[in-house]
Every structure is written in C-alpha cells, then in structure tokens.
C-alpha atoms as a PDB file:
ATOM      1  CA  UNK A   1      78.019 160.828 151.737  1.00  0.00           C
ATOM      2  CA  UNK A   2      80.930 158.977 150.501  1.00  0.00           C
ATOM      3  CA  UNK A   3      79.238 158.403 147.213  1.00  0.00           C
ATOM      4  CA  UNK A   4      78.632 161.818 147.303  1.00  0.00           C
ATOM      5  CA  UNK A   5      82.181 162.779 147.875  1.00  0.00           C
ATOM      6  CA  UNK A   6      83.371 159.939 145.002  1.00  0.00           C
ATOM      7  CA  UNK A   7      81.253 161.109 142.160  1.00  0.00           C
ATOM      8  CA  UNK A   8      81.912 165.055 142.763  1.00  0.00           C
ATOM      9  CA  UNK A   9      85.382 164.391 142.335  1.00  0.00           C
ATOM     10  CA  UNK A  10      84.667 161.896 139.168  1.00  0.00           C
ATOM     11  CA  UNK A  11      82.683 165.201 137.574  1.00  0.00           C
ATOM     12  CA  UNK A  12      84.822 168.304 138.839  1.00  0.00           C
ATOM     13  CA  UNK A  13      87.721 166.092 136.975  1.00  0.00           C
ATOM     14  CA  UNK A  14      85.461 165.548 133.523  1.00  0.00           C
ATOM     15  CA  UNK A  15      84.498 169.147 133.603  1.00  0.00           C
ATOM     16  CA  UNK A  16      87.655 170.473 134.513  1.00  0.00           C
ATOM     17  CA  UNK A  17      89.312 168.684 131.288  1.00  0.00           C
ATOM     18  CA  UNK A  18      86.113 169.259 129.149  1.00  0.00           C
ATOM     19  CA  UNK A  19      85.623 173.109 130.199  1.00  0.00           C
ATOM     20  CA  UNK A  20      88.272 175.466 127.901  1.00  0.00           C
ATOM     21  CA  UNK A  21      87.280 177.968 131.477  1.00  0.00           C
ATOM     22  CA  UNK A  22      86.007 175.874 134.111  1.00  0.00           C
ATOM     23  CA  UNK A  23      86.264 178.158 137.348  1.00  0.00           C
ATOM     24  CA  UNK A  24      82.521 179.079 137.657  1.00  0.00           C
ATOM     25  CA  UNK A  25      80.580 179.376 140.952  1.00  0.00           C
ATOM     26  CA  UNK A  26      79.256 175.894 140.282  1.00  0.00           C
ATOM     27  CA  UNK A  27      82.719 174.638 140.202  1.00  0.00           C
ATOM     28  CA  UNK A  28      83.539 176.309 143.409  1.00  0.00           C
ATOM     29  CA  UNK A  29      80.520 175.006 144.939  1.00  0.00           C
ATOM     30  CA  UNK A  30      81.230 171.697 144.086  1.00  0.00           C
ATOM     31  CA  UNK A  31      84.397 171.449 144.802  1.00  0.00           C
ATOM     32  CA  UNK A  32      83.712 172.693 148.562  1.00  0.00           C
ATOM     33  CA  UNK A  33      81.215 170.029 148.850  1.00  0.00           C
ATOM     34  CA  UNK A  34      84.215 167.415 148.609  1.00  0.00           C
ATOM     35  CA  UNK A  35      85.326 167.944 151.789  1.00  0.00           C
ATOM     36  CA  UNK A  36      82.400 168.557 153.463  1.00  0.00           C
ATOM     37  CA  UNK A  37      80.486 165.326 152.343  1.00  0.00           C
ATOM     38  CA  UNK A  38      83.981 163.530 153.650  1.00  0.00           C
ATOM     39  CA  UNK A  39      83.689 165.002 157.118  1.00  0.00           C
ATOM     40  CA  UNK A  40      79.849 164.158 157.525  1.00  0.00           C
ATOM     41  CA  UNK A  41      80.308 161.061 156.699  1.00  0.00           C
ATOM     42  CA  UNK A  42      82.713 160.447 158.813  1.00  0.00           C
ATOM     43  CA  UNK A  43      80.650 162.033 161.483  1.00  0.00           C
ATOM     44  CA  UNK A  44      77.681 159.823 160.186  1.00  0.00           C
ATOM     45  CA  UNK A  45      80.353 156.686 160.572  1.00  0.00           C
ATOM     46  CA  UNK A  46      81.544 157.677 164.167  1.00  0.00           C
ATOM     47  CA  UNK A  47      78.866 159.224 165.829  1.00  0.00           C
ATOM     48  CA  UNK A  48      75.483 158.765 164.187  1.00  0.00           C
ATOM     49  CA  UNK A  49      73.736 160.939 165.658  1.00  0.00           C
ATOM     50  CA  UNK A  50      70.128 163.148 164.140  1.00  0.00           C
ATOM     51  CA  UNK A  51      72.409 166.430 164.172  1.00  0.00           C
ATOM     52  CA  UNK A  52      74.825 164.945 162.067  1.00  0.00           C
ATOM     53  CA  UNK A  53      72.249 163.542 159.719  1.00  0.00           C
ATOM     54  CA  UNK A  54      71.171 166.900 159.276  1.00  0.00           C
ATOM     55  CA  UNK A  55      74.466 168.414 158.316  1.00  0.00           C
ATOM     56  CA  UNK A  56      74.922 165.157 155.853  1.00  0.00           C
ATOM     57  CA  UNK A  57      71.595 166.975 154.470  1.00  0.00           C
ATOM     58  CA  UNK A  58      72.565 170.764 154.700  1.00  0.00           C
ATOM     59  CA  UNK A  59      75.748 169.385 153.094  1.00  0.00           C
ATOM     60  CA  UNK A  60      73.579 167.620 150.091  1.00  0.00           C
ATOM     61  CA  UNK A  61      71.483 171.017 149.405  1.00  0.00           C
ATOM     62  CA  UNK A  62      74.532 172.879 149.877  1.00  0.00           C
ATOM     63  CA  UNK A  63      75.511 170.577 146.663  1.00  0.00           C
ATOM     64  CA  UNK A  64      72.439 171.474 144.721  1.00  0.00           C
ATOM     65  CA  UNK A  65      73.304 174.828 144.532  1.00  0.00           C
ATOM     66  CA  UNK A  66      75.535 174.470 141.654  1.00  0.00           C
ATOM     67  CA  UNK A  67      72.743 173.597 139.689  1.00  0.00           C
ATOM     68  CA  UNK A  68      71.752 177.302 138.909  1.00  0.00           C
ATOM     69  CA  UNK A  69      68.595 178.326 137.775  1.00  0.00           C
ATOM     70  CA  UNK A  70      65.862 176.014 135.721  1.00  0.00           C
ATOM     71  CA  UNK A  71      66.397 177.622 132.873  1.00  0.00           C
ATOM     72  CA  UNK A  72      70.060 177.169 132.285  1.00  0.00           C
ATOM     73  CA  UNK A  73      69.401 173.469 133.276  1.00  0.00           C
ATOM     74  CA  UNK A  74      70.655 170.807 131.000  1.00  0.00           C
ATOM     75  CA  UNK A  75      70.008 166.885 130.760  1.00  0.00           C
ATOM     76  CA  UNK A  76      73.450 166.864 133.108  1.00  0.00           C
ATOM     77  CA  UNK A  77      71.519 168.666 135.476  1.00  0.00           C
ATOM     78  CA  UNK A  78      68.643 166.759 135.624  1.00  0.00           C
ATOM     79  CA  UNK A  79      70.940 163.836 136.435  1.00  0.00           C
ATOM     80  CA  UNK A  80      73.336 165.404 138.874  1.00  0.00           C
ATOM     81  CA  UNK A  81      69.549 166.457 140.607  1.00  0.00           C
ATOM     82  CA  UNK A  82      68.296 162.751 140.678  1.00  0.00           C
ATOM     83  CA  UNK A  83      71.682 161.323 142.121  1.00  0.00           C
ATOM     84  CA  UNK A  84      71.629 163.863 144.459  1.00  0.00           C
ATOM     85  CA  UNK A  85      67.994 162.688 145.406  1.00  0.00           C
ATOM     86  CA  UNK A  86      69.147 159.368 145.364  1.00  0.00           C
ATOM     87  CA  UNK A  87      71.489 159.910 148.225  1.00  0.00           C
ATOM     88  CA  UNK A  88      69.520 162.182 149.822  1.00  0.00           C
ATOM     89  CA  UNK A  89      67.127 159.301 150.928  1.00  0.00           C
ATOM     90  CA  UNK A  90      68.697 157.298 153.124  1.00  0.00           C
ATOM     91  CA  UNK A  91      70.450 160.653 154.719  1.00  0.00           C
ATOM     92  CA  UNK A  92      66.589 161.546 155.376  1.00  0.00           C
ATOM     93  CA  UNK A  93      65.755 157.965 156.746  1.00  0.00           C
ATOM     94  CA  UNK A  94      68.920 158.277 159.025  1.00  0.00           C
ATOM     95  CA  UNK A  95      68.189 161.902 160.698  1.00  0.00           C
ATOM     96  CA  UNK A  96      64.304 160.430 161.345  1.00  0.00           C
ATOM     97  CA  UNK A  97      65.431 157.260 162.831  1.00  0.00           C
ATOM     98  CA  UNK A  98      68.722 158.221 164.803  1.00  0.00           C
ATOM     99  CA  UNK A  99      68.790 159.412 168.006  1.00  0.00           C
ATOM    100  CA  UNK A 100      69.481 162.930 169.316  1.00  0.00           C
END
C-alpha cells in the first residue's frame, strides 16, 4: 500500500505539470487514494488483520476507478492497470492468509 501511496503521488505530480487543466475526476480520484492507501497500510502494519486486508483491496479498486472507460484507455492506462495488479497480489494473499 505504501508503493501504492509513493507512485500516486510520483504521477498526480507528472500529470499535474504535464496537464495545461489537470482537475478531472481521475485526478480527484487519485489523489483521494493517497491518503487512503497511507492509512491501510498502516492498519496492514499495526494490526494485520483479514478486514483490513480487505479495505487495502477496496482501497486498490477504489484506485482503478480513475481509469475510465476502455475506450478512452491509453498505453498509460494499461500500465497504471498492471501496477495496480501488481500490488494487488500480495494484498489478496494477505486477506486469505490473515486472521479475522
């Protein structure tokens, strides 16, 4: 969730200096999932528990929803999709294999 947290902030900065208008929904979305990957993982960290693995994963398809539609998808979408995959695997692992 951290690296979740880290790279957000790494690509709301590149599209806020890219973007001549960057306040979209997308932008919004991902900028609430900041905070909210921060506090699950320091849920995850404190108290690992299965219902905090699955907020860590409401929190990661929370994230997805910036994505939009597949047909305004881009090759930086595909790739923001496959990270998010990427961390969404161990998050999955963790709320199968932690206790209640």
């Amino acid at each position: 969730m951290l690296v979740l947290a880290a790279l957000t902030t790494i690509f709301v900065l590149v599209y806020f200096i890219v973007r001549p208008e960057p306040w979209t929904w997308g932008a919004l979305v991902a900028i609430a999932t900041i905070p909210f990957s921060l506090v699950c993982a320091a849920l995850l960290w404190r108290a690992p528990t299965r219902e905090n693995a699955g907020a860590s994963l409401l929190v990661l398809a929370f994230s997805l929803v910036r994505v939009g539609l597949p047909a305004e998808w881009h090759t930086s979408t595909y790739v923001l999709v496959a990270i998010t995959v990427a961390i969404t695997v161990p998050v999955v692992w963790a709320a199968r294999t932690l206790p209640p």
